[in-house]
Protein backbone atom coordinates (compact mmCIF):
# COMPACT_ATOMS: atom_id res chain seq x y z
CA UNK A 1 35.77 16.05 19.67
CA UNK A 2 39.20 16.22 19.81
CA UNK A 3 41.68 19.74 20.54
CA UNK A 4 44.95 17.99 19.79
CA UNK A 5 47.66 20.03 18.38
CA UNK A 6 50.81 20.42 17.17
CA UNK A 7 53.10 22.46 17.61
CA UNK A 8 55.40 23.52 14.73
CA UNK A 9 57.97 26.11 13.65
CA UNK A 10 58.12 28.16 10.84
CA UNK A 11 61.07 28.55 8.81
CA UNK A 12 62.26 30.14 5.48
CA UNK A 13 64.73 29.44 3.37
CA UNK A 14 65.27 31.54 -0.10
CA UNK A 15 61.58 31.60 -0.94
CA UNK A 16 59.71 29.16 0.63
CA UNK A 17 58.08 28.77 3.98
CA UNK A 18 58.48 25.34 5.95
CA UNK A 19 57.52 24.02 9.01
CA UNK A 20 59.43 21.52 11.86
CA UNK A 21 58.09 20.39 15.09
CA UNK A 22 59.03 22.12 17.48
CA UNK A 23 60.29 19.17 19.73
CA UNK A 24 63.48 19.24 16.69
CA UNK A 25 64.60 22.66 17.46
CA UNK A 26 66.91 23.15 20.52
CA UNK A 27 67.60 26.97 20.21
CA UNK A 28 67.06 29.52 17.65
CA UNK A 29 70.95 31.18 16.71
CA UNK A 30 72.72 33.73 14.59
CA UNK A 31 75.09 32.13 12.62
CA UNK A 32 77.79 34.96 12.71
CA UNK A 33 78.09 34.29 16.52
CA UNK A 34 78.96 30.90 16.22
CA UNK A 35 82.16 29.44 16.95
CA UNK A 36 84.43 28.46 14.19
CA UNK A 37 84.03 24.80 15.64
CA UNK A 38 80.20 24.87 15.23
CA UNK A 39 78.94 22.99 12.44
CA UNK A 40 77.17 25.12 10.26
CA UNK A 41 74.90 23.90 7.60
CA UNK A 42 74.64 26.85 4.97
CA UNK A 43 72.81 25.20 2.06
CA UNK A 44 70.85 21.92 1.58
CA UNK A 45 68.06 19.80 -0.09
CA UNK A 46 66.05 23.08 0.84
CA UNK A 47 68.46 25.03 -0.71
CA UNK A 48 70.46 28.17 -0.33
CA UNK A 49 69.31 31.00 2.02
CA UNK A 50 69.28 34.27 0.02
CA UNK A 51 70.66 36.61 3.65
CA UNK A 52 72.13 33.93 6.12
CA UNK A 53 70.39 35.77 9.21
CA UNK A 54 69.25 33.27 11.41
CA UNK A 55 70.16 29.76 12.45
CA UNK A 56 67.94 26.74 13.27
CA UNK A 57 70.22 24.74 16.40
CA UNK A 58 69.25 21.08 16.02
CA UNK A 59 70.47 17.89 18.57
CA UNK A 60 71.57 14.81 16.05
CA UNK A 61 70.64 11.28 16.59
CA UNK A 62 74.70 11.49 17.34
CA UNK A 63 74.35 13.49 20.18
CA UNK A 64 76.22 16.54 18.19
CA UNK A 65 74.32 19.62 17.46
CA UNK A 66 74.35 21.27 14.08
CA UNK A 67 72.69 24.68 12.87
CA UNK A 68 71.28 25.09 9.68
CA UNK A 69 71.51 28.38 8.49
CA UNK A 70 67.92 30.07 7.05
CA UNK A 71 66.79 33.26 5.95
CA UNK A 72 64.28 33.87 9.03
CA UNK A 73 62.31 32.39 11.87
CA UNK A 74 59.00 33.19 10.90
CA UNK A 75 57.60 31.62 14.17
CA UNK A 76 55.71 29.34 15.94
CA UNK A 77 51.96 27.67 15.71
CA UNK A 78 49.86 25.56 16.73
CA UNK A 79 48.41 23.24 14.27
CA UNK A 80 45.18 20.59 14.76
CA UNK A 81 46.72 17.17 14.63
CA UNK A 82 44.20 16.34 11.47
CA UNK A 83 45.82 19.09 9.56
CA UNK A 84 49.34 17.72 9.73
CA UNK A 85 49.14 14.70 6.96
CA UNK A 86 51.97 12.69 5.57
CA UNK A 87 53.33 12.81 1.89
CA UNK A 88 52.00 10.66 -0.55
CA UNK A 89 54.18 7.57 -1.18
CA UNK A 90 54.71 9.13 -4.90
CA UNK A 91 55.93 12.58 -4.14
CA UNK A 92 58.26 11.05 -1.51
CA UNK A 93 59.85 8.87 -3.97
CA UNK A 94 60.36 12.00 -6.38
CA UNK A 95 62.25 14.41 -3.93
CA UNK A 96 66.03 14.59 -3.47
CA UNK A 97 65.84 14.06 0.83
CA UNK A 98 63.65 12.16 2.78
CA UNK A 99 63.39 14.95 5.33
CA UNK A 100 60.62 16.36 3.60
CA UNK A 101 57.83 13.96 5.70
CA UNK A 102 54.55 15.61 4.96
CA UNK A 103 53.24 18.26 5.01
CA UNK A 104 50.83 21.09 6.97
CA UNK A 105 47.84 22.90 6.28
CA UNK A 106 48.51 26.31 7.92
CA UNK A 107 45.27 28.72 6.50
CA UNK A 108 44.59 26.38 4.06
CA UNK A 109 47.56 26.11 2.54
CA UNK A 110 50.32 23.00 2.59
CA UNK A 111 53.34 23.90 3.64
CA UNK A 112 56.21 21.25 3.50
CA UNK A 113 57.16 19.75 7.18
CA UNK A 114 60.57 19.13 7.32
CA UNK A 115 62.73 17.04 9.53
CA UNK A 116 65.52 18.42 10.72
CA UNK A 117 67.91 15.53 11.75
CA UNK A 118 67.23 13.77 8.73
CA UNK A 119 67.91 16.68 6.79
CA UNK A 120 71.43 17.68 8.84
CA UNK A 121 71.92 13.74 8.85
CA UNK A 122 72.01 13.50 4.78
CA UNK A 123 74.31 16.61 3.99
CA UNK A 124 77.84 15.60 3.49
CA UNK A 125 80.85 17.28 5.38
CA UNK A 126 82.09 19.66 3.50
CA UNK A 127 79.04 20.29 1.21
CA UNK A 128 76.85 23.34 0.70
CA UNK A 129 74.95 21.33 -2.38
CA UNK A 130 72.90 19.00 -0.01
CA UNK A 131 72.92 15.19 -0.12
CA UNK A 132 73.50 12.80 -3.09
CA UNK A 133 70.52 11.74 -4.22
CA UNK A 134 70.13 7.50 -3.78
CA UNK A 135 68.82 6.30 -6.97
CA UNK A 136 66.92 2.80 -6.73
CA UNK A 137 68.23 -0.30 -8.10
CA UNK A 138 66.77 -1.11 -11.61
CA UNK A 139 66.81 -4.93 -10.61
């Protein structure tokens, strides 16, 4: 029997809880320290934090980092490898980012896992709405 783990962090943003693996986050911040230059993601396809308190530092594929901004750091945990699952091909298709990429059963209860790069990847300069949504070709 297997022990395999892994390792996420817990994150929330207006209401809701999410998770991230952990291997995503480079440092936890608070975004009224940053630097004017920093790139500060204040709302996306999660959406709007209700007290901007904490910030989430993330590495890009780009080599840049980005923080986006989230109510609170709930924390970290450690979560059996069989209770980390993927979404289903149809609730994929139906959300507004792909950086929703499954989900987590944390006390028996799914909780969205979220990845970050994806999700800093798809917000537009300049934006606090999140990304445009892609809609598929009717051909």
């Amino acid at each position: 029997m297997s022990d395999a783990t892994s390792e996420v962090l817990l994150f929330q943003v207006g209401a809701r809880v999410y998770a991230t693996e952990v291997r995503h986050v480079r440092r936890i911040g608070n975004p009224s320290a940053a630097k004017a230059d920093d790139r500060l993601v204040a709302g996306s396809a999660l959406g709007d934090p209700f007290s901007p308190d904490r910030g989430i530092v993330v590495r890009c594929d780009d080599g840049t980092e980005r923080t986006l901004v989230v109510d609170q750091v709930i924390g970290f945990r450690s979560v059996p490898r069989d209770h980390v699952r993927p979404l289903p091909p149809l609730a994929a298709h139906c959300l507004p980012s792909s950086a929703v990429v499954g989900f987590a059963l944390l006390d028996d209860l799914p909780t969205l896992l979220v990845d970050l790069p994806t999700l800093l990847r798809e917000q537009r300069p300049g934006s606090a709405a999140g990304p445009e949504r892609k809609e598929p070709n009717d051909a």
